[in-house]
C-alpha atoms as a PDB file:
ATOM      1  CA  UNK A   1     -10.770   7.569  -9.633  1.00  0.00           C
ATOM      2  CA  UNK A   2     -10.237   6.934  -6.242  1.00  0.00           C
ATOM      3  CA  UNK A   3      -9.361   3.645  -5.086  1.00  0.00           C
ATOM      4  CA  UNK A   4     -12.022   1.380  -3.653  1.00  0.00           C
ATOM      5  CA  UNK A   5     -11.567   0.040  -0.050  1.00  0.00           C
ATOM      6  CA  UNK A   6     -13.146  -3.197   0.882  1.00  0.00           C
ATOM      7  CA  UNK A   7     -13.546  -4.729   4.405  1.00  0.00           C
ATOM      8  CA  UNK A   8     -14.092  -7.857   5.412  1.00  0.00           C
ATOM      9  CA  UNK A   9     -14.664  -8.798   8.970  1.00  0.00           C
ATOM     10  CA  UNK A  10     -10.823  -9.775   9.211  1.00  0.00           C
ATOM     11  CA  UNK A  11      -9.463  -7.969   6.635  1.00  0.00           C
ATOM     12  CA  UNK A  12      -9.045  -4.221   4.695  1.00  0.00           C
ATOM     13  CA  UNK A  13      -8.531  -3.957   1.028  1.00  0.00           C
ATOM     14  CA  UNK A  14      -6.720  -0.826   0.296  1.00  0.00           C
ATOM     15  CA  UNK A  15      -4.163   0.406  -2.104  1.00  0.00           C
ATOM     16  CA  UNK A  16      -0.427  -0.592  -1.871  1.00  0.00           C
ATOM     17  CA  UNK A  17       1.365   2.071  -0.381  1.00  0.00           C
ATOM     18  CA  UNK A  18       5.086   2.713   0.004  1.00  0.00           C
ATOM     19  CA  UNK A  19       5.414   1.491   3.672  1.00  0.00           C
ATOM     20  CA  UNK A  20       4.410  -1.787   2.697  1.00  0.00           C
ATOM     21  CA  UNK A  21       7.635  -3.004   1.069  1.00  0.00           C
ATOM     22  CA  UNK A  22       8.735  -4.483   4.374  1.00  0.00           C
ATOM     23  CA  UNK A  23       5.907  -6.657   4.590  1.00  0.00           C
ATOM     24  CA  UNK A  24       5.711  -7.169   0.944  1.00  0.00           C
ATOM     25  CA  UNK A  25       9.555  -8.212   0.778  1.00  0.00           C
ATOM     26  CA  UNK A  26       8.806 -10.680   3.838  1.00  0.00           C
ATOM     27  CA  UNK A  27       6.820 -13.258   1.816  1.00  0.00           C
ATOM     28  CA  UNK A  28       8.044 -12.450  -2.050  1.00  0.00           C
ATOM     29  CA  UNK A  29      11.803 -13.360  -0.842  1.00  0.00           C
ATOM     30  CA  UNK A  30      10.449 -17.124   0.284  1.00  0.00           C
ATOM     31  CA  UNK A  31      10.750 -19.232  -2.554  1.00  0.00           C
ATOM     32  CA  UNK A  32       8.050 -21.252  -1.525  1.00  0.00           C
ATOM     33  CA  UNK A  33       5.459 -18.312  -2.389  1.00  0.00           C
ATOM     34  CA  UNK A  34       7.476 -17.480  -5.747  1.00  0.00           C
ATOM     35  CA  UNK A  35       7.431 -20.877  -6.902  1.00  0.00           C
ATOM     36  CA  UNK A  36       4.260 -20.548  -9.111  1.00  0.00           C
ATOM     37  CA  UNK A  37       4.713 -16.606 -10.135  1.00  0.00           C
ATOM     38  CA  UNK A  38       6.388 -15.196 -12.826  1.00  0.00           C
ATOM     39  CA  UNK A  39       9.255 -13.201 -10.921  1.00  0.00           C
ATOM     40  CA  UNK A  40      11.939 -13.873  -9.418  1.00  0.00           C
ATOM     41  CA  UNK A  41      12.284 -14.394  -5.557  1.00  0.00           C
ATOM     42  CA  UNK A  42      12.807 -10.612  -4.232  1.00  0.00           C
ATOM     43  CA  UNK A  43      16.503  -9.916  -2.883  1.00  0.00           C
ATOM     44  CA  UNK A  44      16.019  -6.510  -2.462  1.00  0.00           C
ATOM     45  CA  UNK A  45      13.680  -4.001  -0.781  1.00  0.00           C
ATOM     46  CA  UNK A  46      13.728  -2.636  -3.769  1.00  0.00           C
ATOM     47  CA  UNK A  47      12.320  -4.786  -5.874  1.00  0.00           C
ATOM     48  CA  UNK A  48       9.291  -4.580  -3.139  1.00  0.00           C
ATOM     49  CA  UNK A  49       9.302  -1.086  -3.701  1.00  0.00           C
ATOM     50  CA  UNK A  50       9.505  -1.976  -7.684  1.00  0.00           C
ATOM     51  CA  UNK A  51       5.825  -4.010  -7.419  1.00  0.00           C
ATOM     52  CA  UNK A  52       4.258  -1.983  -5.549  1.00  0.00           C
ATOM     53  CA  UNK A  53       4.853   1.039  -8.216  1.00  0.00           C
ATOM     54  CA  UNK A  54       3.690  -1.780 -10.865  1.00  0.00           C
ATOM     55  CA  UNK A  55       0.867  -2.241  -8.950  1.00  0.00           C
ATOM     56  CA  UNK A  56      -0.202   1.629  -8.341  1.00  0.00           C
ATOM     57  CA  UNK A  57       0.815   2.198 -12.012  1.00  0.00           C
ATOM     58  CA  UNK A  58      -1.403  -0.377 -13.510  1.00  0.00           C
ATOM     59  CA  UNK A  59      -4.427   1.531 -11.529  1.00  0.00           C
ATOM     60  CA  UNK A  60      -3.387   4.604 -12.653  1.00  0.00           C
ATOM     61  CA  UNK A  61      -3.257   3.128 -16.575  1.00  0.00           C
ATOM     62  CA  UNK A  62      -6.428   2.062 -15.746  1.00  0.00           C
ATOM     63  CA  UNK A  63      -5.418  -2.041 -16.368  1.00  0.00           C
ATOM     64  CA  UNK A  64      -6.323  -3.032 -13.340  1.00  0.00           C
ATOM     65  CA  UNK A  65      -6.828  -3.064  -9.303  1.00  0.00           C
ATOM     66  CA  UNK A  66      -4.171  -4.535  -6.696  1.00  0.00           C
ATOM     67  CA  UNK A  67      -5.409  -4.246  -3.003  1.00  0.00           C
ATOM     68  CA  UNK A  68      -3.177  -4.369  -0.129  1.00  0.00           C
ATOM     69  CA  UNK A  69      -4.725  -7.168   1.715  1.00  0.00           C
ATOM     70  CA  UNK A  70      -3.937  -6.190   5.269  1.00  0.00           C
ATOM     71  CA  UNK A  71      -4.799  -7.950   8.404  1.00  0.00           C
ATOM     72  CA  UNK A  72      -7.166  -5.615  10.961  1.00  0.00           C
ATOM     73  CA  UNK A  73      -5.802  -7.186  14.054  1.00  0.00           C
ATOM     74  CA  UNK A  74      -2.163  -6.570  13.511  1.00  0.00           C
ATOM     75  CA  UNK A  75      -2.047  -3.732  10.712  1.00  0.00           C
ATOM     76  CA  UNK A  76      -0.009  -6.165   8.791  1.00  0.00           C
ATOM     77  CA  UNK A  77      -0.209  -6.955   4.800  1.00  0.00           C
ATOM     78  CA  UNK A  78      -0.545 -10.536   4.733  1.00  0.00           C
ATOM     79  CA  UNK A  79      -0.982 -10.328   0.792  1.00  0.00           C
ATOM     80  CA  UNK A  80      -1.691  -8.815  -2.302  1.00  0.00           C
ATOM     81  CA  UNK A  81      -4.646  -9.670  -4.585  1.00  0.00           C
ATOM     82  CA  UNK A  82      -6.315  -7.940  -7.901  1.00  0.00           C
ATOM     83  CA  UNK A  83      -7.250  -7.976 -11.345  1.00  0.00           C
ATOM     84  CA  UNK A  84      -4.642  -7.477 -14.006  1.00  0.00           C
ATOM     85  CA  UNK A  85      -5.086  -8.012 -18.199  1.00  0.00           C
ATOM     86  CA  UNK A  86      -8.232  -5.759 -18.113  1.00  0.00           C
ATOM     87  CA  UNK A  87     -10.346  -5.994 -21.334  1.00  0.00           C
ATOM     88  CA  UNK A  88     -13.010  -3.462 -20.789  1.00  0.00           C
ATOM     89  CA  UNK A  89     -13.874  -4.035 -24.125  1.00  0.00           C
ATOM     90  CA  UNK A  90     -14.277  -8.136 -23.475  1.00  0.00           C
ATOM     91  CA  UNK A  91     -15.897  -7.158 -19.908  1.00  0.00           C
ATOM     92  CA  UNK A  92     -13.174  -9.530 -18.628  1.00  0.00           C
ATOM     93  CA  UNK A  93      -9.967  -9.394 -16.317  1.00  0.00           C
ATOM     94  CA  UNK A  94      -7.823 -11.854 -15.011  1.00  0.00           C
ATOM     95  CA  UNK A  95      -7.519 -12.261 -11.425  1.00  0.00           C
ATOM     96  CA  UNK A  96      -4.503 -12.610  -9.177  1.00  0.00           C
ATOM     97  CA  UNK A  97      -3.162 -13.504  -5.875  1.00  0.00           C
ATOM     98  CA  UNK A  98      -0.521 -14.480  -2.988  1.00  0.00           C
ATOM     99  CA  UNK A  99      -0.293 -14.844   0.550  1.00  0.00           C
ATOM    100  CA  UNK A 100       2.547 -14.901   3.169  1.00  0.00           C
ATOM    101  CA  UNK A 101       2.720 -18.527   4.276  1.00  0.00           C
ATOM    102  CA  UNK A 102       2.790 -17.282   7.853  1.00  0.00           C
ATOM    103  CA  UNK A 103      -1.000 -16.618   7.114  1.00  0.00           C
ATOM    104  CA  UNK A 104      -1.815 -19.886   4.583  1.00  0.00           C
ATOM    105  CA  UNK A 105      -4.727 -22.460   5.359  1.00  0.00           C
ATOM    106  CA  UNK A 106      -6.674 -19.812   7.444  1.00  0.00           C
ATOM    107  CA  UNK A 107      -8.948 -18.867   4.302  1.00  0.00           C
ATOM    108  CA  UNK A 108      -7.653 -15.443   4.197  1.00  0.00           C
ATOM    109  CA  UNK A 109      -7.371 -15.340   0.457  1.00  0.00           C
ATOM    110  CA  UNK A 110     -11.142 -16.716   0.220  1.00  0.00           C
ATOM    111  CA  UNK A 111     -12.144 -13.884   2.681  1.00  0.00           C
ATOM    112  CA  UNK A 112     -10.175 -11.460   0.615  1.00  0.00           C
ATOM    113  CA  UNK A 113     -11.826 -12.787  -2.793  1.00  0.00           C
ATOM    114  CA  UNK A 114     -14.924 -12.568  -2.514  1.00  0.00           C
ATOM    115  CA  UNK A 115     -15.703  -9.057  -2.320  1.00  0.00           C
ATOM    116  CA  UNK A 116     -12.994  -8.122  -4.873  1.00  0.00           C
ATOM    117  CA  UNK A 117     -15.304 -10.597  -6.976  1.00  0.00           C
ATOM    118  CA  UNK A 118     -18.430  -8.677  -6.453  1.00  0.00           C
ATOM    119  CA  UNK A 119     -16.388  -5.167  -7.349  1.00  0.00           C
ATOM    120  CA  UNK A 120     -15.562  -6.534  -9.975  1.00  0.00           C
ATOM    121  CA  UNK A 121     -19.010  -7.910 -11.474  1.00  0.00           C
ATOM    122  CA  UNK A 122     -21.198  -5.358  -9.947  1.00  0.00           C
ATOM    123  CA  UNK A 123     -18.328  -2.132 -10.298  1.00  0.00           C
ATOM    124  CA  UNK A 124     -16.168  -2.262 -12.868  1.00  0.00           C
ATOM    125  CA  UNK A 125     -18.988  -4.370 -15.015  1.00  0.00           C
ATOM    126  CA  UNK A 126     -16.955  -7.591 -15.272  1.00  0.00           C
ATOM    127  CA  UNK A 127     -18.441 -10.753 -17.264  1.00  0.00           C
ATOM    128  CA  UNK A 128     -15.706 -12.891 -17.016  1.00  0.00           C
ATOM    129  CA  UNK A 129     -12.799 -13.327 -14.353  1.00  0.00           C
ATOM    130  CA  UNK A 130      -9.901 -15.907 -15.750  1.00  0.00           C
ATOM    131  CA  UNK A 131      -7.735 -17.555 -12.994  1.00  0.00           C
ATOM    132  CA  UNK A 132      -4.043 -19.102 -15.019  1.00  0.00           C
ATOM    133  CA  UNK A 133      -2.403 -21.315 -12.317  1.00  0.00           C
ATOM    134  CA  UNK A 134       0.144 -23.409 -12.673  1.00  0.00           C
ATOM    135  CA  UNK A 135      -1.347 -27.093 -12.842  1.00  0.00           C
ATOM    136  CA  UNK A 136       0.799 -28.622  -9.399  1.00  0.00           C
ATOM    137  CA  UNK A 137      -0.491 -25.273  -7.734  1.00  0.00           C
ATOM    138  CA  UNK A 138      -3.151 -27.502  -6.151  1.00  0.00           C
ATOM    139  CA  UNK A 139      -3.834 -25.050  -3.147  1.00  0.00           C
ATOM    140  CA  UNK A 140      -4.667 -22.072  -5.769  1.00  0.00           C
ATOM    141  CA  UNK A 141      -6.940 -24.615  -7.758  1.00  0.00           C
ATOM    142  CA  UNK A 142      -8.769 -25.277  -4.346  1.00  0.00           C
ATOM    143  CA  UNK A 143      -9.726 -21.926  -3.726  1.00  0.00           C
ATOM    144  CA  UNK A 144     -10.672 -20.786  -7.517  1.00  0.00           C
ATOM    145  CA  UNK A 145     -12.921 -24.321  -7.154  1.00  0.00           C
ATOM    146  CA  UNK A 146     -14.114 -23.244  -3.909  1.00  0.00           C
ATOM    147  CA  UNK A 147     -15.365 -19.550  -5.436  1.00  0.00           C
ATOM    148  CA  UNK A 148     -17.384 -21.518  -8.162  1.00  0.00           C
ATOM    149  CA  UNK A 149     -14.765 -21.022 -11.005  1.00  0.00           C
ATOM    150  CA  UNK A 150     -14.656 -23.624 -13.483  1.00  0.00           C
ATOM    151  CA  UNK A 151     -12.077 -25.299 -14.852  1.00  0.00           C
ATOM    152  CA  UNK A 152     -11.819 -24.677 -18.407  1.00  0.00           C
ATOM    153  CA  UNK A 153      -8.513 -26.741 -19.940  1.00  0.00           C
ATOM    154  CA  UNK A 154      -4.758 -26.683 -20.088  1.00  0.00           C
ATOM    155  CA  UNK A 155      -2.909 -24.507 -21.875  1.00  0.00           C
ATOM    156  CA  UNK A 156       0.335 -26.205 -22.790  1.00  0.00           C
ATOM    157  CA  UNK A 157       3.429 -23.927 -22.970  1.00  0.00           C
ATOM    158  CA  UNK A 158       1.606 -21.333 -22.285  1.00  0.00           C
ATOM    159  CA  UNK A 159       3.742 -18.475 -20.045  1.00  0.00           C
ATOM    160  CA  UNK A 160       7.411 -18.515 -20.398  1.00  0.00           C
ATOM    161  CA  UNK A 161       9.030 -17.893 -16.841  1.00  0.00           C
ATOM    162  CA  UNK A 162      12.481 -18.142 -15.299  1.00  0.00           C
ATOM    163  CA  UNK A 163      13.766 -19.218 -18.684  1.00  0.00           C
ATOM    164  CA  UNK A 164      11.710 -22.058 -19.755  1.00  0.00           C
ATOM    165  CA  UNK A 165       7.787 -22.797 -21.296  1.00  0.00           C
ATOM    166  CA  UNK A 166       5.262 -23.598 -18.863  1.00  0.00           C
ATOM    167  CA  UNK A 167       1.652 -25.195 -19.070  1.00  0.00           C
ATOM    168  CA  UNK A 168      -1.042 -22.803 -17.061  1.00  0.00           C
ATOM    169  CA  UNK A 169      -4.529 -24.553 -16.190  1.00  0.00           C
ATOM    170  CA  UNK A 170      -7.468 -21.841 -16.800  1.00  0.00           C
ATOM    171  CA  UNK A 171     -10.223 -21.159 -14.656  1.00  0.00           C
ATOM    172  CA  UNK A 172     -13.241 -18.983 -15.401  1.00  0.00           C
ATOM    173  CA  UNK A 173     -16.142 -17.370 -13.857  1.00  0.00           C
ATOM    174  CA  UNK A 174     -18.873 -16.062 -15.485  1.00  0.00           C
ATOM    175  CA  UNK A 175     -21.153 -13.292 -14.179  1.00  0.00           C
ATOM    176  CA  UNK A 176     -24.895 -15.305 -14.441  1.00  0.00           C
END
Protein backbone atom coordinates (compact mmCIF):
# COMPACT_ATOMS: atom_id res chain seq x y z
CA UNK A 1 0.00 0.00 0.00
CA UNK A 2 1.12 3.26 -0.53
CA UNK A 3 0.92 5.74 2.07
CA UNK A 4 -1.93 8.22 2.11
CA UNK A 5 -1.10 11.99 2.02
CA UNK A 6 -3.50 14.40 3.53
CA UNK A 7 -3.52 18.25 3.23
CA UNK A 8 -4.94 20.61 5.11
CA UNK A 9 -4.88 24.23 4.24
CA UNK A 10 -1.80 24.65 6.71
CA UNK A 11 -0.57 21.45 6.87
CA UNK A 12 0.73 17.99 4.80
CA UNK A 13 0.33 14.59 6.22
CA UNK A 14 2.95 12.39 4.82
CA UNK A 15 5.06 9.54 5.93
CA UNK A 16 8.04 9.96 8.37
CA UNK A 17 11.04 9.95 6.50
CA UNK A 18 14.68 9.76 7.55
CA UNK A 19 15.46 13.56 7.29
CA UNK A 20 13.05 14.25 9.82
CA UNK A 21 15.01 13.16 12.91
CA UNK A 22 16.28 16.70 13.34
CA UNK A 23 12.99 18.07 13.70
CA UNK A 24 11.67 15.08 15.40
CA UNK A 25 14.62 15.16 18.08
CA UNK A 26 13.81 19.05 18.55
CA UNK A 27 10.53 18.57 20.46
CA UNK A 28 10.91 14.69 21.85
CA UNK A 29 14.20 15.94 23.86
CA UNK A 30 11.85 18.75 25.82
CA UNK A 31 10.55 17.17 28.73
CA UNK A 32 7.66 19.18 28.71
CA UNK A 33 6.27 17.24 25.48
CA UNK A 34 7.50 13.75 27.02
CA UNK A 35 5.84 14.28 30.16
CA UNK A 36 2.59 12.37 29.27
CA UNK A 37 4.24 9.63 26.71
CA UNK A 38 5.56 6.49 27.38
CA UNK A 39 9.36 7.09 26.38
CA UNK A 40 11.87 8.56 27.59
CA UNK A 41 12.99 12.20 26.70
CA UNK A 42 15.26 11.61 23.41
CA UNK A 43 19.15 12.26 24.05
CA UNK A 44 20.15 11.10 20.93
CA UNK A 45 19.49 11.59 17.20
CA UNK A 46 19.27 8.32 17.27
CA UNK A 47 16.64 7.52 19.14
CA UNK A 48 14.76 10.05 16.54
CA UNK A 49 15.97 7.95 13.95
CA UNK A 50 14.76 4.81 16.28
CA UNK A 51 10.79 6.21 16.10
CA UNK A 52 10.68 7.04 13.04
CA UNK A 53 11.67 3.25 11.91
CA UNK A 54 8.86 2.27 14.64
CA UNK A 55 6.69 4.36 12.98
CA UNK A 56 7.40 3.19 9.15
CA UNK A 57 7.55 -0.39 10.56
CA UNK A 58 4.20 -0.40 12.17
CA UNK A 59 2.78 0.68 8.49
CA UNK A 60 4.60 -1.79 6.94
CA UNK A 61 3.11 -4.60 9.67
CA UNK A 62 0.11 -3.18 8.74
CA UNK A 63 -0.74 -1.92 12.73
CA UNK A 64 -1.13 1.28 11.96
CA UNK A 65 -0.53 4.91 10.22
CA UNK A 66 1.94 7.72 11.63
CA UNK A 67 1.92 10.95 9.42
CA UNK A 68 4.60 13.41 9.46
CA UNK A 69 2.64 16.42 10.29
CA UNK A 70 4.64 19.08 8.52
CA UNK A 71 4.03 22.72 8.34
CA UNK A 72 3.50 24.07 4.40
CA UNK A 73 4.91 27.44 5.11
CA UNK A 74 8.23 26.45 6.51
CA UNK A 75 8.69 22.66 5.35
CA UNK A 76 9.05 21.94 8.97
CA UNK A 77 7.52 18.78 11.03
CA UNK A 78 5.83 20.38 13.77
CA UNK A 79 4.49 16.81 14.90
CA UNK A 80 3.63 13.42 14.53
CA UNK A 81 0.09 11.98 14.72
CA UNK A 82 -1.59 8.35 13.83
CA UNK A 83 -3.33 5.37 14.73
CA UNK A 84 -1.53 2.62 16.55
CA UNK A 85 -3.23 -0.83 18.37
CA UNK A 86 -5.12 -1.58 15.08
CA UNK A 87 -7.93 -4.20 15.51
CA UNK A 88 -9.16 -4.71 12.04
CA UNK A 89 -11.02 -7.35 13.37
CA UNK A 90 -12.79 -4.87 16.23
CA UNK A 91 -12.91 -2.05 13.34
CA UNK A 92 -11.08 0.00 16.01
CA UNK A 93 -7.59 1.78 16.50
CA UNK A 94 -6.30 3.93 18.97
CA UNK A 95 -5.24 7.28 18.07
CA UNK A 96 -2.12 9.24 18.89
CA UNK A 97 -0.41 12.49 18.97
CA UNK A 98 2.30 15.33 19.88
CA UNK A 99 3.29 18.62 18.93
CA UNK A 100 6.47 20.79 19.29
CA UNK A 101 5.51 23.42 21.85
CA UNK A 102 6.99 26.02 19.53
CA UNK A 103 3.70 25.30 17.53
CA UNK A 104 1.06 24.60 20.73
CA UNK A 105 -2.31 26.65 21.15
CA UNK A 106 -2.46 27.41 17.34
CA UNK A 107 -4.93 24.34 16.73
CA UNK A 108 -2.49 22.60 14.62
CA UNK A 109 -3.18 19.21 16.09
CA UNK A 110 -7.11 19.87 15.54
CA UNK A 111 -6.26 20.82 11.87
CA UNK A 112 -4.13 17.76 11.63
CA UNK A 113 -6.99 15.45 13.22
CA UNK A 114 -9.57 15.79 11.51
CA UNK A 115 -8.86 14.41 8.26
CA UNK A 116 -6.77 11.54 9.74
CA UNK A 117 -10.32 10.96 11.45
CA UNK A 118 -12.21 10.74 8.27
CA UNK A 119 -9.28 8.21 6.74
CA UNK A 120 -9.77 6.45 9.22
CA UNK A 121 -13.74 5.97 9.29
CA UNK A 122 -14.29 6.30 5.66
CA UNK A 123 -10.60 4.33 4.53
CA UNK A 124 -9.42 1.97 6.61
CA UNK A 125 -13.29 1.21 7.81
CA UNK A 126 -12.80 2.33 11.43
CA UNK A 127 -15.85 2.10 14.04
CA UNK A 128 -14.19 3.13 16.92
CA UNK A 129 -11.09 5.50 17.60
CA UNK A 130 -9.89 5.26 21.54
CA UNK A 131 -7.89 8.32 22.81
CA UNK A 132 -5.75 7.00 26.53
CA UNK A 133 -4.44 10.30 28.03
CA UNK A 134 -3.09 10.78 31.02
CA UNK A 135 -5.88 12.41 33.35
CA UNK A 136 -3.66 16.03 34.25
CA UNK A 137 -3.08 16.06 30.34
CA UNK A 138 -5.88 18.65 30.30
CA UNK A 139 -4.75 20.24 26.87
CA UNK A 140 -5.02 16.60 25.10
CA UNK A 141 -8.53 16.14 26.84
CA UNK A 142 -9.51 19.59 25.23
CA UNK A 143 -8.90 18.67 21.87
CA UNK A 144 -10.30 14.84 21.96
CA UNK A 145 -13.55 16.92 23.61
CA UNK A 146 -13.34 19.39 20.97
CA UNK A 147 -13.42 16.42 18.01
CA UNK A 148 -16.68 15.03 19.69
CA UNK A 149 -14.92 12.12 21.58
CA UNK A 150 -16.48 11.10 24.66
CA UNK A 151 -15.20 10.49 27.72
CA UNK A 152 -15.67 7.04 28.69
CA UNK A 153 -13.94 6.41 32.45
CA UNK A 154 -10.64 6.01 34.20
CA UNK A 155 -8.63 3.32 33.99
CA UNK A 156 -6.65 3.08 37.19
CA UNK A 157 -3.09 1.68 36.87
CA UNK A 158 -3.52 1.22 33.69
CA UNK A 159 0.06 1.76 31.53
CA UNK A 160 3.20 1.23 33.39
CA UNK A 161 5.80 4.00 32.29
CA UNK A 162 9.16 5.26 33.50
CA UNK A 163 9.00 2.67 36.24
CA UNK A 164 5.80 3.15 37.97
CA UNK A 165 1.64 2.37 37.34
CA UNK A 166 -0.26 5.05 35.89
CA UNK A 167 -4.12 5.83 35.58
CA UNK A 168 -5.06 6.69 31.65
CA UNK A 169 -8.59 8.48 31.11
CA UNK A 170 -10.30 6.89 27.81
CA UNK A 171 -11.91 8.65 25.18
CA UNK A 172 -13.94 7.19 22.33
CA UNK A 173 -15.48 8.00 19.10
CA UNK A 174 -17.82 6.13 17.41
CA UNK A 175 -18.42 6.17 13.64
CA UNK A 176 -22.58 7.10 13.63
Amino acid sequence: MIYPVLETERLLLRQLTPQDAEDLFEYFSLDEVMEYYDLDTFKTLEDAQNIISHFNGEFEKGKGFRWAIELKSEKKVIGTCGYHNWYREHSRAEIGYELNPKFWRNSYMKEAVLPILIFGFETMALHRVDAFIDPSNISSEKLLLSLNFKEEGMLRDYFFEKGKFVDAKIFGLINE
